[in-house]
C-alpha atoms as a PDB file:
ATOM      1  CA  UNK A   1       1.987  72.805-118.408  1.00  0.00           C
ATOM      2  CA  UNK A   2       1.350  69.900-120.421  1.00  0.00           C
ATOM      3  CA  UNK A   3       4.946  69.296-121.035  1.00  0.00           C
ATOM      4  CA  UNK A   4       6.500  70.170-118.214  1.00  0.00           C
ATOM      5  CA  UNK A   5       4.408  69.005-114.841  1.00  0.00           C
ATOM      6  CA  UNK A   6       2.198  66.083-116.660  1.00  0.00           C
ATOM      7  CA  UNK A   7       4.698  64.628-119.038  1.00  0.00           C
ATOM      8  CA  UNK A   8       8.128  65.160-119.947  1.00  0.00           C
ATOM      9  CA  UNK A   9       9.732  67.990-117.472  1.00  0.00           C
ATOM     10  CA  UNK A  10      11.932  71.017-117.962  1.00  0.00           C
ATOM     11  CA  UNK A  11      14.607  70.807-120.261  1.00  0.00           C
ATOM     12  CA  UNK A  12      12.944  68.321-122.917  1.00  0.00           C
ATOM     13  CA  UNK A  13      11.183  70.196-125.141  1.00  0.00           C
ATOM     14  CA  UNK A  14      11.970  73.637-127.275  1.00  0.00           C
ATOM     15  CA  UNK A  15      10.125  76.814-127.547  1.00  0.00           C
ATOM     16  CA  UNK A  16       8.851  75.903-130.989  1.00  0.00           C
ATOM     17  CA  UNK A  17       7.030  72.557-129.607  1.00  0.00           C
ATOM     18  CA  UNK A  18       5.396  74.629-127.208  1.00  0.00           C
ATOM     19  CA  UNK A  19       4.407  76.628-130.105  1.00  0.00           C
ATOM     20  CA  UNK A  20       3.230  74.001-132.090  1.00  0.00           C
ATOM     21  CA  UNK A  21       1.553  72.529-129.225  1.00  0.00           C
ATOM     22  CA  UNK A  22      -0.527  75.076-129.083  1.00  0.00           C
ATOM     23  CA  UNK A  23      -1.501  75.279-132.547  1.00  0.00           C
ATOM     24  CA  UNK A  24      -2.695  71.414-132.276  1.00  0.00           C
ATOM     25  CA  UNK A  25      -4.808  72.410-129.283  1.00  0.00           C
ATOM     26  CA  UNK A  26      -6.433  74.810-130.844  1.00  0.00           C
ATOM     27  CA  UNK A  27     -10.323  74.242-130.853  1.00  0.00           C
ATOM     28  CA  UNK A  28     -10.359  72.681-128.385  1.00  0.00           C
ATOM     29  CA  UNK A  29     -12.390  74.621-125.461  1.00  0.00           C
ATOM     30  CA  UNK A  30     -15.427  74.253-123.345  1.00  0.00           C
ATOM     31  CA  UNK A  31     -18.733  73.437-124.100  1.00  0.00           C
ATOM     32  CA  UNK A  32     -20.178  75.120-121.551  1.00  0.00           C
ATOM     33  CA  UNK A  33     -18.640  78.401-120.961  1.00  0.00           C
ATOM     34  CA  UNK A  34     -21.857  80.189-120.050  1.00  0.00           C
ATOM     35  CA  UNK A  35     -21.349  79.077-116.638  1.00  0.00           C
ATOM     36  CA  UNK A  36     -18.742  81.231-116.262  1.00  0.00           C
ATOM     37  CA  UNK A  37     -20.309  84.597-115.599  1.00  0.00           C
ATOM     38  CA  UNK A  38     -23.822  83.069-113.867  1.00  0.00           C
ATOM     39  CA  UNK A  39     -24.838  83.105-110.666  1.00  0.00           C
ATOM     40  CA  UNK A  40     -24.164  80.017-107.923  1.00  0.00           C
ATOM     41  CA  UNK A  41     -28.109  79.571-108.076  1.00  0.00           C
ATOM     42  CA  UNK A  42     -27.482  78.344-111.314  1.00  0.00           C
ATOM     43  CA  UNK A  43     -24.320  76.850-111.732  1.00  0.00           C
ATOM     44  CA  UNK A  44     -24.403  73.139-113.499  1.00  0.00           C
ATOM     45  CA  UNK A  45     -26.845  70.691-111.625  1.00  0.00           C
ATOM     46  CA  UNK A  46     -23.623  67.568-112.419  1.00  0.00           C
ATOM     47  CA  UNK A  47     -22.469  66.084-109.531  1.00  0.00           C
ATOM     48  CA  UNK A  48     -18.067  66.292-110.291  1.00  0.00           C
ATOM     49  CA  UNK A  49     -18.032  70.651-108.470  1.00  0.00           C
ATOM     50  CA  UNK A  50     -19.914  73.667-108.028  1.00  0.00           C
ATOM     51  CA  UNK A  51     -19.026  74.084-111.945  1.00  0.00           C
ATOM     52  CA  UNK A  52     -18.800  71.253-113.667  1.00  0.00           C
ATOM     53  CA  UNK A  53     -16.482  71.791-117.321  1.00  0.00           C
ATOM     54  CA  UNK A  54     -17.536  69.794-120.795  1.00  0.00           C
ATOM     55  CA  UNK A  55     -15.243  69.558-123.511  1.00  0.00           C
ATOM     56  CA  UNK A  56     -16.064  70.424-126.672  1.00  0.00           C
ATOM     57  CA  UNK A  57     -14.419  70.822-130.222  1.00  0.00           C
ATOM     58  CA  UNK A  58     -14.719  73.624-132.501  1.00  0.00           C
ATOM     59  CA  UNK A  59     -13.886  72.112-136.263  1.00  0.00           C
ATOM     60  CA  UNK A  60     -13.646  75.690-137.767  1.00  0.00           C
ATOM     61  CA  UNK A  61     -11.563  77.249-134.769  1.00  0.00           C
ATOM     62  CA  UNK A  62      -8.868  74.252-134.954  1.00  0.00           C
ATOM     63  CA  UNK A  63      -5.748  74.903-136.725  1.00  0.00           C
ATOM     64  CA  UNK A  64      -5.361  72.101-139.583  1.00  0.00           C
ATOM     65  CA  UNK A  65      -1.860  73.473-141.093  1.00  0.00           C
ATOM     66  CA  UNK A  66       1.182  71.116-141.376  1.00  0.00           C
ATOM     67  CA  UNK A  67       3.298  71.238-137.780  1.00  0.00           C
ATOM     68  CA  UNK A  68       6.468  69.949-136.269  1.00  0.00           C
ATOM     69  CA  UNK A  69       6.616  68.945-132.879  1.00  0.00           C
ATOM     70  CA  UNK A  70       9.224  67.116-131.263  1.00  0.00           C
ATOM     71  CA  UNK A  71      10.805  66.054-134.504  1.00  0.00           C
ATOM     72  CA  UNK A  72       7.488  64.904-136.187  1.00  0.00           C
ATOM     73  CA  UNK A  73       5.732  66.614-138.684  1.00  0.00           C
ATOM     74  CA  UNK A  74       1.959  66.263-139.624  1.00  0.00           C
ATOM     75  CA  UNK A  75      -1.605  68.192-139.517  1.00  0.00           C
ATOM     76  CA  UNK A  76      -1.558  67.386-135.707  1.00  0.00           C
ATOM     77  CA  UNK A  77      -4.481  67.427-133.129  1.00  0.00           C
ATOM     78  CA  UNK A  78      -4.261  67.239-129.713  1.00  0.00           C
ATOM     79  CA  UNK A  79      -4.612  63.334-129.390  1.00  0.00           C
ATOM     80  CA  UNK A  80      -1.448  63.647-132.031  1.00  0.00           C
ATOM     81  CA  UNK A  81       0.975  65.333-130.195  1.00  0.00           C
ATOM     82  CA  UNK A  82      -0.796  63.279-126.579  1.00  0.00           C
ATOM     83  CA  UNK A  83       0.128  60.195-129.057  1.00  0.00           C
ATOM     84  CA  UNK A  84       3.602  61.857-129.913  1.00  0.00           C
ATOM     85  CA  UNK A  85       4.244  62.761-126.091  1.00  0.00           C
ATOM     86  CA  UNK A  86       3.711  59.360-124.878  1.00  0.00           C
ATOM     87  CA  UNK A  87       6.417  57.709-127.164  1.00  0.00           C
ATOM     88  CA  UNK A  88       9.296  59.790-125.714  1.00  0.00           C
ATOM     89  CA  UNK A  89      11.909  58.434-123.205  1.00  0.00           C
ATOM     90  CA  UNK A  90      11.536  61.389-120.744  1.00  0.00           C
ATOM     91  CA  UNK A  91       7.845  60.891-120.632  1.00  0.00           C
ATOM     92  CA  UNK A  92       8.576  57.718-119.578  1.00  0.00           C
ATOM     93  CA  UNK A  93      11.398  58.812-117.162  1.00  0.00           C
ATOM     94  CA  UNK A  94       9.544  61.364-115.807  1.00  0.00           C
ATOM     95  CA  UNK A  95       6.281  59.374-115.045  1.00  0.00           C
ATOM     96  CA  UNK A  96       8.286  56.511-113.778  1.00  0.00           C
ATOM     97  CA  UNK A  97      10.083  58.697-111.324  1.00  0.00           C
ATOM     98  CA  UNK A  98       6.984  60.812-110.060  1.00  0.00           C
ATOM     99  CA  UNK A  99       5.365  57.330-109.303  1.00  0.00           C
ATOM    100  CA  UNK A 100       8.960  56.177-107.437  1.00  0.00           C
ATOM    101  CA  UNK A 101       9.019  58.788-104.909  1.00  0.00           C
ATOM    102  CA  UNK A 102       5.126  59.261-104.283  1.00  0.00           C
ATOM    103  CA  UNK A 103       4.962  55.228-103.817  1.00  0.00           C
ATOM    104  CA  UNK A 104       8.637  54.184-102.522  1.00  0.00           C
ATOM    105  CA  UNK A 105      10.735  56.875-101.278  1.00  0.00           C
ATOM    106  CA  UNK A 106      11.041  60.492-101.890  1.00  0.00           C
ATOM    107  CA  UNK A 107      15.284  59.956-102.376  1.00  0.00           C
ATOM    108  CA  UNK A 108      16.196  58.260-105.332  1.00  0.00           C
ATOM    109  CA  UNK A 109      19.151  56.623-105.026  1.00  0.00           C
ATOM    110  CA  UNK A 110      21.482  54.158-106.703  1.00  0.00           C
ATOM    111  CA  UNK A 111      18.594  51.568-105.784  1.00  0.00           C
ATOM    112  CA  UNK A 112      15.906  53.606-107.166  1.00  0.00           C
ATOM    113  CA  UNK A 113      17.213  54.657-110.147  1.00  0.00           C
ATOM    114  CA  UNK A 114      17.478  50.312-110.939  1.00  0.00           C
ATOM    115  CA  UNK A 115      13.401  50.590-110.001  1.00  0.00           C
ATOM    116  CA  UNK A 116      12.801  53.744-111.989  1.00  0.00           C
ATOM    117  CA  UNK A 117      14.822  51.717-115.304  1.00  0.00           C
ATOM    118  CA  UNK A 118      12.893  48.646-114.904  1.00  0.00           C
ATOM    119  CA  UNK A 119       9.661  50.535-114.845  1.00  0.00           C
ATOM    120  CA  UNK A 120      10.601  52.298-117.712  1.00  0.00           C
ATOM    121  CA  UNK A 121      10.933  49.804-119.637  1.00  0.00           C
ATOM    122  CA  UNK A 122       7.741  48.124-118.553  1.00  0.00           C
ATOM    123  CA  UNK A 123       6.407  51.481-120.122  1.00  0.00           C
ATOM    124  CA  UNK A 124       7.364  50.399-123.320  1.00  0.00           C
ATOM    125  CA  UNK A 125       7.115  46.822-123.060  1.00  0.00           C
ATOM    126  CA  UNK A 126       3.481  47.265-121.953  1.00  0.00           C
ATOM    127  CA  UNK A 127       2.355  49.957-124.712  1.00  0.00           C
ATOM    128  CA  UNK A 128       2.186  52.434-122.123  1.00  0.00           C
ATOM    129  CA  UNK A 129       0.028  51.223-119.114  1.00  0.00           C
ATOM    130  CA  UNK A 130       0.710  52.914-115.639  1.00  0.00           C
ATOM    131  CA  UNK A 131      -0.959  49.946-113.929  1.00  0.00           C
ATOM    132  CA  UNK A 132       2.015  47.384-115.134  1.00  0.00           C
ATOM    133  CA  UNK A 133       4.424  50.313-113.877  1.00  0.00           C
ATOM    134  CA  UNK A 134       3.316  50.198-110.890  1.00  0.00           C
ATOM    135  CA  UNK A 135       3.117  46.414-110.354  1.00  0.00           C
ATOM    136  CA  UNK A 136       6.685  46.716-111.398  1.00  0.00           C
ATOM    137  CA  UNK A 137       7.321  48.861-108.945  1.00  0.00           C
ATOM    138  CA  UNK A 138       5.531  46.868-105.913  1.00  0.00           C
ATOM    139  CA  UNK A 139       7.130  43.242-106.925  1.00  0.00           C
ATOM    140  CA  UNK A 140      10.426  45.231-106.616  1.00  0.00           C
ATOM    141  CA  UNK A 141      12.934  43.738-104.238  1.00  0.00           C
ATOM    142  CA  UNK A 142      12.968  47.734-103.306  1.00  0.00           C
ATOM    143  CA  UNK A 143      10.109  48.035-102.609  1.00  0.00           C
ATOM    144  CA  UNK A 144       9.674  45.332 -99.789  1.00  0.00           C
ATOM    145  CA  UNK A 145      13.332  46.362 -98.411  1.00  0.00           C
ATOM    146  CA  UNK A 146      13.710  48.067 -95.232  1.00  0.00           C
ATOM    147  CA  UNK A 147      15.411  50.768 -97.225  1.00  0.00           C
ATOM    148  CA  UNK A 148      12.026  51.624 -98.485  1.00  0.00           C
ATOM    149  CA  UNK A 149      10.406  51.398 -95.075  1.00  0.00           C
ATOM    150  CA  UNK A 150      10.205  54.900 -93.396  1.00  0.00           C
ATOM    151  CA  UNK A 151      11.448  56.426 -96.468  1.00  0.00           C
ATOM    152  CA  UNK A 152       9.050  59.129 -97.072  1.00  0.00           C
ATOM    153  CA  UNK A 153       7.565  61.926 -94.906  1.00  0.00           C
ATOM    154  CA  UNK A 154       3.824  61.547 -94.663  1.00  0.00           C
ATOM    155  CA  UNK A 155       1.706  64.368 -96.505  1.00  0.00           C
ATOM    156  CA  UNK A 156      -0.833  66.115 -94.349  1.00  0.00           C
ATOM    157  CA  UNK A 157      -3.536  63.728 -95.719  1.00  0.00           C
ATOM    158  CA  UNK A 158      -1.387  60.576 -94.883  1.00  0.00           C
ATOM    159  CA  UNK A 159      -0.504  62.023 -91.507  1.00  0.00           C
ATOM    160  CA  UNK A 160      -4.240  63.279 -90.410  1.00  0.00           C
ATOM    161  CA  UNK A 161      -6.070  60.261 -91.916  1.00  0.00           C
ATOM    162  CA  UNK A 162      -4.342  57.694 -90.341  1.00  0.00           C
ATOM    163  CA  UNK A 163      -4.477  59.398 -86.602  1.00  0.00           C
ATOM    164  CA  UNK A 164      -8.590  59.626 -87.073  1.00  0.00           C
ATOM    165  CA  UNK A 165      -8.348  55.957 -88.742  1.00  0.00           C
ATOM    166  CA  UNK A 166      -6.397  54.420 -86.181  1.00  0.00           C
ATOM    167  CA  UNK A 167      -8.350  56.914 -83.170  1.00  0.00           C
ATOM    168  CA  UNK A 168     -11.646  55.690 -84.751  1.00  0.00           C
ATOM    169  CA  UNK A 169     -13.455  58.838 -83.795  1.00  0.00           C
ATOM    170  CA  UNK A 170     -14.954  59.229 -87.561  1.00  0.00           C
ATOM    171  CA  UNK A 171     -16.408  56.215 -88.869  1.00  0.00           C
ATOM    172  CA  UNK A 172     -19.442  58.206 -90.595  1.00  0.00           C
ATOM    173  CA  UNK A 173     -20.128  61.844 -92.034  1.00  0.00           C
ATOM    174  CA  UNK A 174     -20.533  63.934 -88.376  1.00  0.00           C
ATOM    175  CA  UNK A 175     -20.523  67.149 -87.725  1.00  0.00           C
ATOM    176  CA  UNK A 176     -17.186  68.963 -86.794  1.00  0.00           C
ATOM    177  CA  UNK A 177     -15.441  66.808 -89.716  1.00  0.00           C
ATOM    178  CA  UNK A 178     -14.774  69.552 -91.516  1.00  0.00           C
ATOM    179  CA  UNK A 179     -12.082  70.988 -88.810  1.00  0.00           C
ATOM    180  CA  UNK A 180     -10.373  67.847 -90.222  1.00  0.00           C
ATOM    181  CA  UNK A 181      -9.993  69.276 -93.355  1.00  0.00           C
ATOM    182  CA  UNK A 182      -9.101  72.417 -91.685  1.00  0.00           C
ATOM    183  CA  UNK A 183      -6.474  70.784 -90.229  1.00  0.00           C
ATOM    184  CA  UNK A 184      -4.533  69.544 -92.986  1.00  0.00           C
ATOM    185  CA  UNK A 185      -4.251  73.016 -94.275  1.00  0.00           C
ATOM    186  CA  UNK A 186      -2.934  73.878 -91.181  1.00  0.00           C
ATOM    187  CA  UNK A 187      -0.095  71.935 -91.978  1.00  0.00           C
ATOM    188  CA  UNK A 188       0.491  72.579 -95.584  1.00  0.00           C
ATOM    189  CA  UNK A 189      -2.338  70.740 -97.516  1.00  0.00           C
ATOM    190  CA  UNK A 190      -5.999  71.786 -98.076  1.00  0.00           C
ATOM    191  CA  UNK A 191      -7.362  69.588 -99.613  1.00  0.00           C
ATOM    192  CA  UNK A 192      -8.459  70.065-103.499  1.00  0.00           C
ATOM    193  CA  UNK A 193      -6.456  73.358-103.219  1.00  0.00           C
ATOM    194  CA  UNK A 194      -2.865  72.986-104.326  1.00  0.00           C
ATOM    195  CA  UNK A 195      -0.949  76.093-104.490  1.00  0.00           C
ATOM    196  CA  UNK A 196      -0.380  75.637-108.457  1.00  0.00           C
ATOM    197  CA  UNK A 197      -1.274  73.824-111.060  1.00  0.00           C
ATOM    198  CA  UNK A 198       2.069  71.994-110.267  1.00  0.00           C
ATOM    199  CA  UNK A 199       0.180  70.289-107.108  1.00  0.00           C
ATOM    200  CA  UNK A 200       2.424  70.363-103.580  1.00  0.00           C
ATOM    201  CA  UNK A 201       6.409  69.851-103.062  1.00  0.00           C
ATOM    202  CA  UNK A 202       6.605  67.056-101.064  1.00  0.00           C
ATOM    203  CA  UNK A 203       8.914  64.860 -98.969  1.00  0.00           C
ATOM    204  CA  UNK A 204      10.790  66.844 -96.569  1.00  0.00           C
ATOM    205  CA  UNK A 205       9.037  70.041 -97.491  1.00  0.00           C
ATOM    206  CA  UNK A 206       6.111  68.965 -95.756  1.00  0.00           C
ATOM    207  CA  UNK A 207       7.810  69.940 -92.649  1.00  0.00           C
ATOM    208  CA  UNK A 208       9.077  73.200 -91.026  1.00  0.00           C
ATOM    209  CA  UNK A 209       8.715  74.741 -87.782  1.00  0.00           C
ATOM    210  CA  UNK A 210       5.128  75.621 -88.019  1.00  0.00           C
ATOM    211  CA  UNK A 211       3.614  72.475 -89.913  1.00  0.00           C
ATOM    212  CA  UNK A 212       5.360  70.324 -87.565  1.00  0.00           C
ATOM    213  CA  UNK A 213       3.525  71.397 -84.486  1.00  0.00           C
ATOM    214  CA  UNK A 214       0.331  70.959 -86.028  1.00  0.00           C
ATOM    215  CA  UNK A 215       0.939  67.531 -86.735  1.00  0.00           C
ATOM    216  CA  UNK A 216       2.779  66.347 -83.705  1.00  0.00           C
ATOM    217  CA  UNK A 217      -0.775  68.102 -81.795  1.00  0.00           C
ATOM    218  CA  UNK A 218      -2.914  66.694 -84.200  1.00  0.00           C
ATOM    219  CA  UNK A 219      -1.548  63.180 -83.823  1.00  0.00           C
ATOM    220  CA  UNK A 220      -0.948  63.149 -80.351  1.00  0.00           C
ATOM    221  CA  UNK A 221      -4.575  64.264 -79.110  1.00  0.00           C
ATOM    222  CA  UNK A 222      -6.250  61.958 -81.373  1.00  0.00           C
ATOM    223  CA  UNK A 223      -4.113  59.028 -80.217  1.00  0.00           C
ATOM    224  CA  UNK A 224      -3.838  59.728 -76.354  1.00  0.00           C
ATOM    225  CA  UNK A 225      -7.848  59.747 -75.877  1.00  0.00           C
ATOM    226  CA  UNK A 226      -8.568  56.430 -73.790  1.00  0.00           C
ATOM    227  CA  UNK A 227     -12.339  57.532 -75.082  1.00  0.00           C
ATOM    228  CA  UNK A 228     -11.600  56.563 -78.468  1.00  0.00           C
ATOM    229  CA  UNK A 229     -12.787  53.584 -79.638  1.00  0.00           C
ATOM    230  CA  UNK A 230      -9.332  52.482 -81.738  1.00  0.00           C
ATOM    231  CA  UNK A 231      -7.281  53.530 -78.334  1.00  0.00           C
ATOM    232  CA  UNK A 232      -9.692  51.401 -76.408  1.00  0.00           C
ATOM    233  CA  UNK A 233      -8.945  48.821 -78.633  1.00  0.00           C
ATOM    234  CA  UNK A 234      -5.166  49.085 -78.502  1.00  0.00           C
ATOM    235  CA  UNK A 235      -5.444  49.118 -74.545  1.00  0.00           C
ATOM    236  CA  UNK A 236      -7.703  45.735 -74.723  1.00  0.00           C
ATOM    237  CA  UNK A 237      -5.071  44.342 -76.932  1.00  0.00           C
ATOM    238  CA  UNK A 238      -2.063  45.460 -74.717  1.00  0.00           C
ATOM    239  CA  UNK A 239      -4.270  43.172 -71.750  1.00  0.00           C
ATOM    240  CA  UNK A 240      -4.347  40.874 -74.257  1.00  0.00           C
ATOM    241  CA  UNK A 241      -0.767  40.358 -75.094  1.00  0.00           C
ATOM    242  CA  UNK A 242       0.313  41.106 -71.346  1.00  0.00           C
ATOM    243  CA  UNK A 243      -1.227  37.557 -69.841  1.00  0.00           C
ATOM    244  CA  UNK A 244      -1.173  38.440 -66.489  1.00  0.00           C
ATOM    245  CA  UNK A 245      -1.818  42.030 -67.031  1.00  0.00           C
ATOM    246  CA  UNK A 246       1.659  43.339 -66.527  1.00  0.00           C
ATOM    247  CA  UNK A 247       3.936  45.101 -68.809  1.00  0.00           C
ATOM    248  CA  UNK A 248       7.134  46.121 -68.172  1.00  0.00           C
ATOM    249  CA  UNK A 249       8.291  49.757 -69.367  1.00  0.00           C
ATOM    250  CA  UNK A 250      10.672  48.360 -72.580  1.00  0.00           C
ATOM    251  CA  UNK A 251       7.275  46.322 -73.333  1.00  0.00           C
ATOM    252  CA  UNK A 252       5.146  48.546 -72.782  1.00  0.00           C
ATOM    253  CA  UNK A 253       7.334  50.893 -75.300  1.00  0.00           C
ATOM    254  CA  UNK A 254       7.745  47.792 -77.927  1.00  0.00           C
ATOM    255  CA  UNK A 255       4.168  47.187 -78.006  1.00  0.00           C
ATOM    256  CA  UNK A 256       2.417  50.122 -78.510  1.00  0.00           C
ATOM    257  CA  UNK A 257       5.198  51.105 -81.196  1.00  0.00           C
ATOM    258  CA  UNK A 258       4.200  48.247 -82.789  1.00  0.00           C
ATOM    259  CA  UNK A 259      -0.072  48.606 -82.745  1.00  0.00           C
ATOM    260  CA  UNK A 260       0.464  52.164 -84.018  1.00  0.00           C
ATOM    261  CA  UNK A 261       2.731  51.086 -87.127  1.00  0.00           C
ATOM    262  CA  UNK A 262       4.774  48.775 -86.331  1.00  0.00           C
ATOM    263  CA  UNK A 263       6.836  51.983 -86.226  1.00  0.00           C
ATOM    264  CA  UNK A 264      10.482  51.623 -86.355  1.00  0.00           C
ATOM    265  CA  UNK A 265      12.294  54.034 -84.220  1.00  0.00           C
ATOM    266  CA  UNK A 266      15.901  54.608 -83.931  1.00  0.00           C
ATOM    267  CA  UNK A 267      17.968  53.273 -80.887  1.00  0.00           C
ATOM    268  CA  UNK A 268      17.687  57.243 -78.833  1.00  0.00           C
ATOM    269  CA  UNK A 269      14.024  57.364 -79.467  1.00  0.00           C
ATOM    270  CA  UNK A 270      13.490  54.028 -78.126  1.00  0.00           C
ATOM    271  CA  UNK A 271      15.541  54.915 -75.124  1.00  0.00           C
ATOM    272  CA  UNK A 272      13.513  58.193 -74.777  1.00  0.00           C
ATOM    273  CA  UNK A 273      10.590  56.560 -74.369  1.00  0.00           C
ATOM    274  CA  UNK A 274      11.522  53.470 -72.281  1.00  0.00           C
ATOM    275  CA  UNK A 275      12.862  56.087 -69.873  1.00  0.00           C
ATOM    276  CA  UNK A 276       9.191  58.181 -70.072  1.00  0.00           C
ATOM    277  CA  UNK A 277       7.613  54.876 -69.222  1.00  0.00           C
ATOM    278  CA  UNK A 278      10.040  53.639 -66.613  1.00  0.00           C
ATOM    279  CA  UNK A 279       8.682  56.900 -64.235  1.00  0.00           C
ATOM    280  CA  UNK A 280       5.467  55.251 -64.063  1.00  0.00           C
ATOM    281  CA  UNK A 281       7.105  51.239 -63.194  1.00  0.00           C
ATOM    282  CA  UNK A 282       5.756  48.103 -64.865  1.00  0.00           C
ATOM    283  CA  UNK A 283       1.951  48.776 -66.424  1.00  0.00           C
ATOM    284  CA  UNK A 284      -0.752  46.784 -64.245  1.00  0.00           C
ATOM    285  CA  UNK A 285      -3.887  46.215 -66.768  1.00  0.00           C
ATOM    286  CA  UNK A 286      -5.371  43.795 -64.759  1.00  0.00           C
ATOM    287  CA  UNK A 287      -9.044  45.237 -63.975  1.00  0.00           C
ATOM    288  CA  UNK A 288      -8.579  48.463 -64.932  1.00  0.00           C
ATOM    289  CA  UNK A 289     -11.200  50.802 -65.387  1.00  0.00           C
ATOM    290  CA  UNK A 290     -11.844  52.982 -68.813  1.00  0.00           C
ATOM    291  CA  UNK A 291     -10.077  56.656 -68.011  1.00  0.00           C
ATOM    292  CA  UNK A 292      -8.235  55.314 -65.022  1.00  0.00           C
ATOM    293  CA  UNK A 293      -4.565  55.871 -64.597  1.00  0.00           C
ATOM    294  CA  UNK A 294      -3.293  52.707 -66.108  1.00  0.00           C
ATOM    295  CA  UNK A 295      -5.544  53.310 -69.174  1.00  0.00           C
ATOM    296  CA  UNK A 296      -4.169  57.202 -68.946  1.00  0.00           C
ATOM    297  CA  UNK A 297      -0.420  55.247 -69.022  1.00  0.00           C
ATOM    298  CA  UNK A 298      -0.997  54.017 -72.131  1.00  0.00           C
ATOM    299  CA  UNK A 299      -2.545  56.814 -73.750  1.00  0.00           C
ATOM    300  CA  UNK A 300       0.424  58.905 -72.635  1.00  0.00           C
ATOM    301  CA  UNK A 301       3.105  56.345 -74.408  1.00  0.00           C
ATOM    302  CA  UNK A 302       0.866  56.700 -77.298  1.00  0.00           C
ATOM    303  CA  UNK A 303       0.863  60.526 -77.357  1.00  0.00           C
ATOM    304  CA  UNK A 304       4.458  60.294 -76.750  1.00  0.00           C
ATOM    305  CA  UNK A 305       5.312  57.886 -79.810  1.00  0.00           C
ATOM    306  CA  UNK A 306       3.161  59.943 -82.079  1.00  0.00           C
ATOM    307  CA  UNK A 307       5.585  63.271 -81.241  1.00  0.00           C
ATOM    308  CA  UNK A 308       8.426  60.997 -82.355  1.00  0.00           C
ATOM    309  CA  UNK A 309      10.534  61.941 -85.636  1.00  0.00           C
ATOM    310  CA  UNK A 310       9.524  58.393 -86.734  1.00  0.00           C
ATOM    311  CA  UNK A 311       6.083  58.724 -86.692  1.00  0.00           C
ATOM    312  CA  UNK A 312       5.975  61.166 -89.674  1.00  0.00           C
ATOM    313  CA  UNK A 313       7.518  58.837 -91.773  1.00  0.00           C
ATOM    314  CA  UNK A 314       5.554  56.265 -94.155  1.00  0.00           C
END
């Protein structure tokens, strides 16, 4: 697991280095295993889980014979072959294209592979510090392109978080937040349970039939409620921006895309919801009431543009 989900991937390492891996791990455990077969009552008292693991280093269990592990030999430990691991190209390839398509976009293309290279070598360059990586990465011309806007699908946490951030219905612990949580593993992601030790597959397999309805509902009722107090401040905004209180349908449409995001829809979606909003004329703000039918106008465009395709993107 080591090798092939936290460092290097499949295909750049041999059976033997696995094997000698191992043998440089050895003594290396827990130092307190007793907590494995007691009761909850008395399970550790510090404050990181219900158990909470301590490493520890058995001298006379560890394995000090001569080993050979990706075409190094030595008495290796663990920090050895963590030392040895580190110096390899497809550690650095690996790492620097994990961080590419959780940060940037989950396609690489021709573009991306230019990001990935340069952050490779800032990998090297730097003696190994993810931090300079990533600043790499986010000075990229890339990375403020529009071909990195919109260019990954948002993870349950992304999507769900941002609805209740923007809705502003849970500013402090309350009860009922934990049908939150609930929620994201409704579509795919509970949190602090991945289905492997391999985490989640993510960009487009976020969505399918099922997990897609639970986020279009999810979204949509958070962001239509005129009650909360982010929608109540996107609607006192909207008579803000509208001088005389008037907005006409394509505004209307323009604006609220652009509170919730800005959100950048394709030409159809646009259309879609300019027509939606032209059944209903221009939008009259001026003195309107909270939970009346202009306020009920705008929460409607917002539950609309929070179904779109676009709005699952980040």
């Amino acid at each position: 697991e080591l090798l092939e989900l936290f460092s290097m991937g499949i295909g750049n390492y041999s059976e033997d280095d696995i094997k000698e891996c191992a043998r440089a791990f050895t003594g290396w455990t827990l130092g307190n295993p007793e907590y494995m077969s007691v009761r909850a009552s008395k399970d550790s008292i510090w404050p990181y889980g219900r158990i909470a693991w301590h490493f520890k280093y058995m001298d006379e269990d560890h394995d000090d014979g001569l080993k050979t592990f990706l075409g190094e030999s030595g008495k290796f430990n663990g920090e050895d072959i963590i030392s040895i691991i580190v110096k390899q190209e497809s550690t650095a390839n690996f790492i620097a294209t994990r961080m590419f398509q959780f940060f940037g976009s989950d396609e690489v293309t021709d573009e991306g592979n230019g990001v990935i290279q340069s952050m490779v070598d800032t990998y090297f360059a730097s003696g190994y510090e993810i931090r300079d990586m990533l600043r790499t990465l986010f000075h990229s011309e890339f990375f403020k392109s529009d071909n990195a806007m919109f260019s990954r699908v948002k993870n349950p946490v992304e999507m769900v978080v941002g609805a209740i951030r923007m809705a502003g219905n849970y500013q402090a612990p309350s009860l009922g937040i934990e049908q939150v949580s609930n929620t994201m593993l409704y579509m795919g992601q509970g949190l602090l349970q991945p289905p492997t030790v391999e985490g989640w597959h993510e960009g487009v397999e976020w969505i399918d039939s099922g997990s897609l309805v639970e986020r279009v509902n999810f979204a949509a009722k958070e962001l239509s409620n005129v009650n909360s107090p982010g929608v109540r401040a996107i609607i006192d905004r909207l008579e803000v921006i509208s001088g005389e209180g008037i907005l006409t349908p394509s505004a209307l449409t323009d604006k609220c895309l652009d509170l919730l995001g800005p959100i950048k829809v394709s030409d159809d979606t646009r259309k879609i919801l300019i027509e939606y909003a032209e059944h209903h004329g221009d939008l009259n703000l001026h003195g309107h009431q909270q939970g009346d039918e202009a306020e009920q106008q705008v929460g409607n465009m917002l539950r609309l543009v929070a179904s779109t395709k676009e709005y699952q993107l980040a």
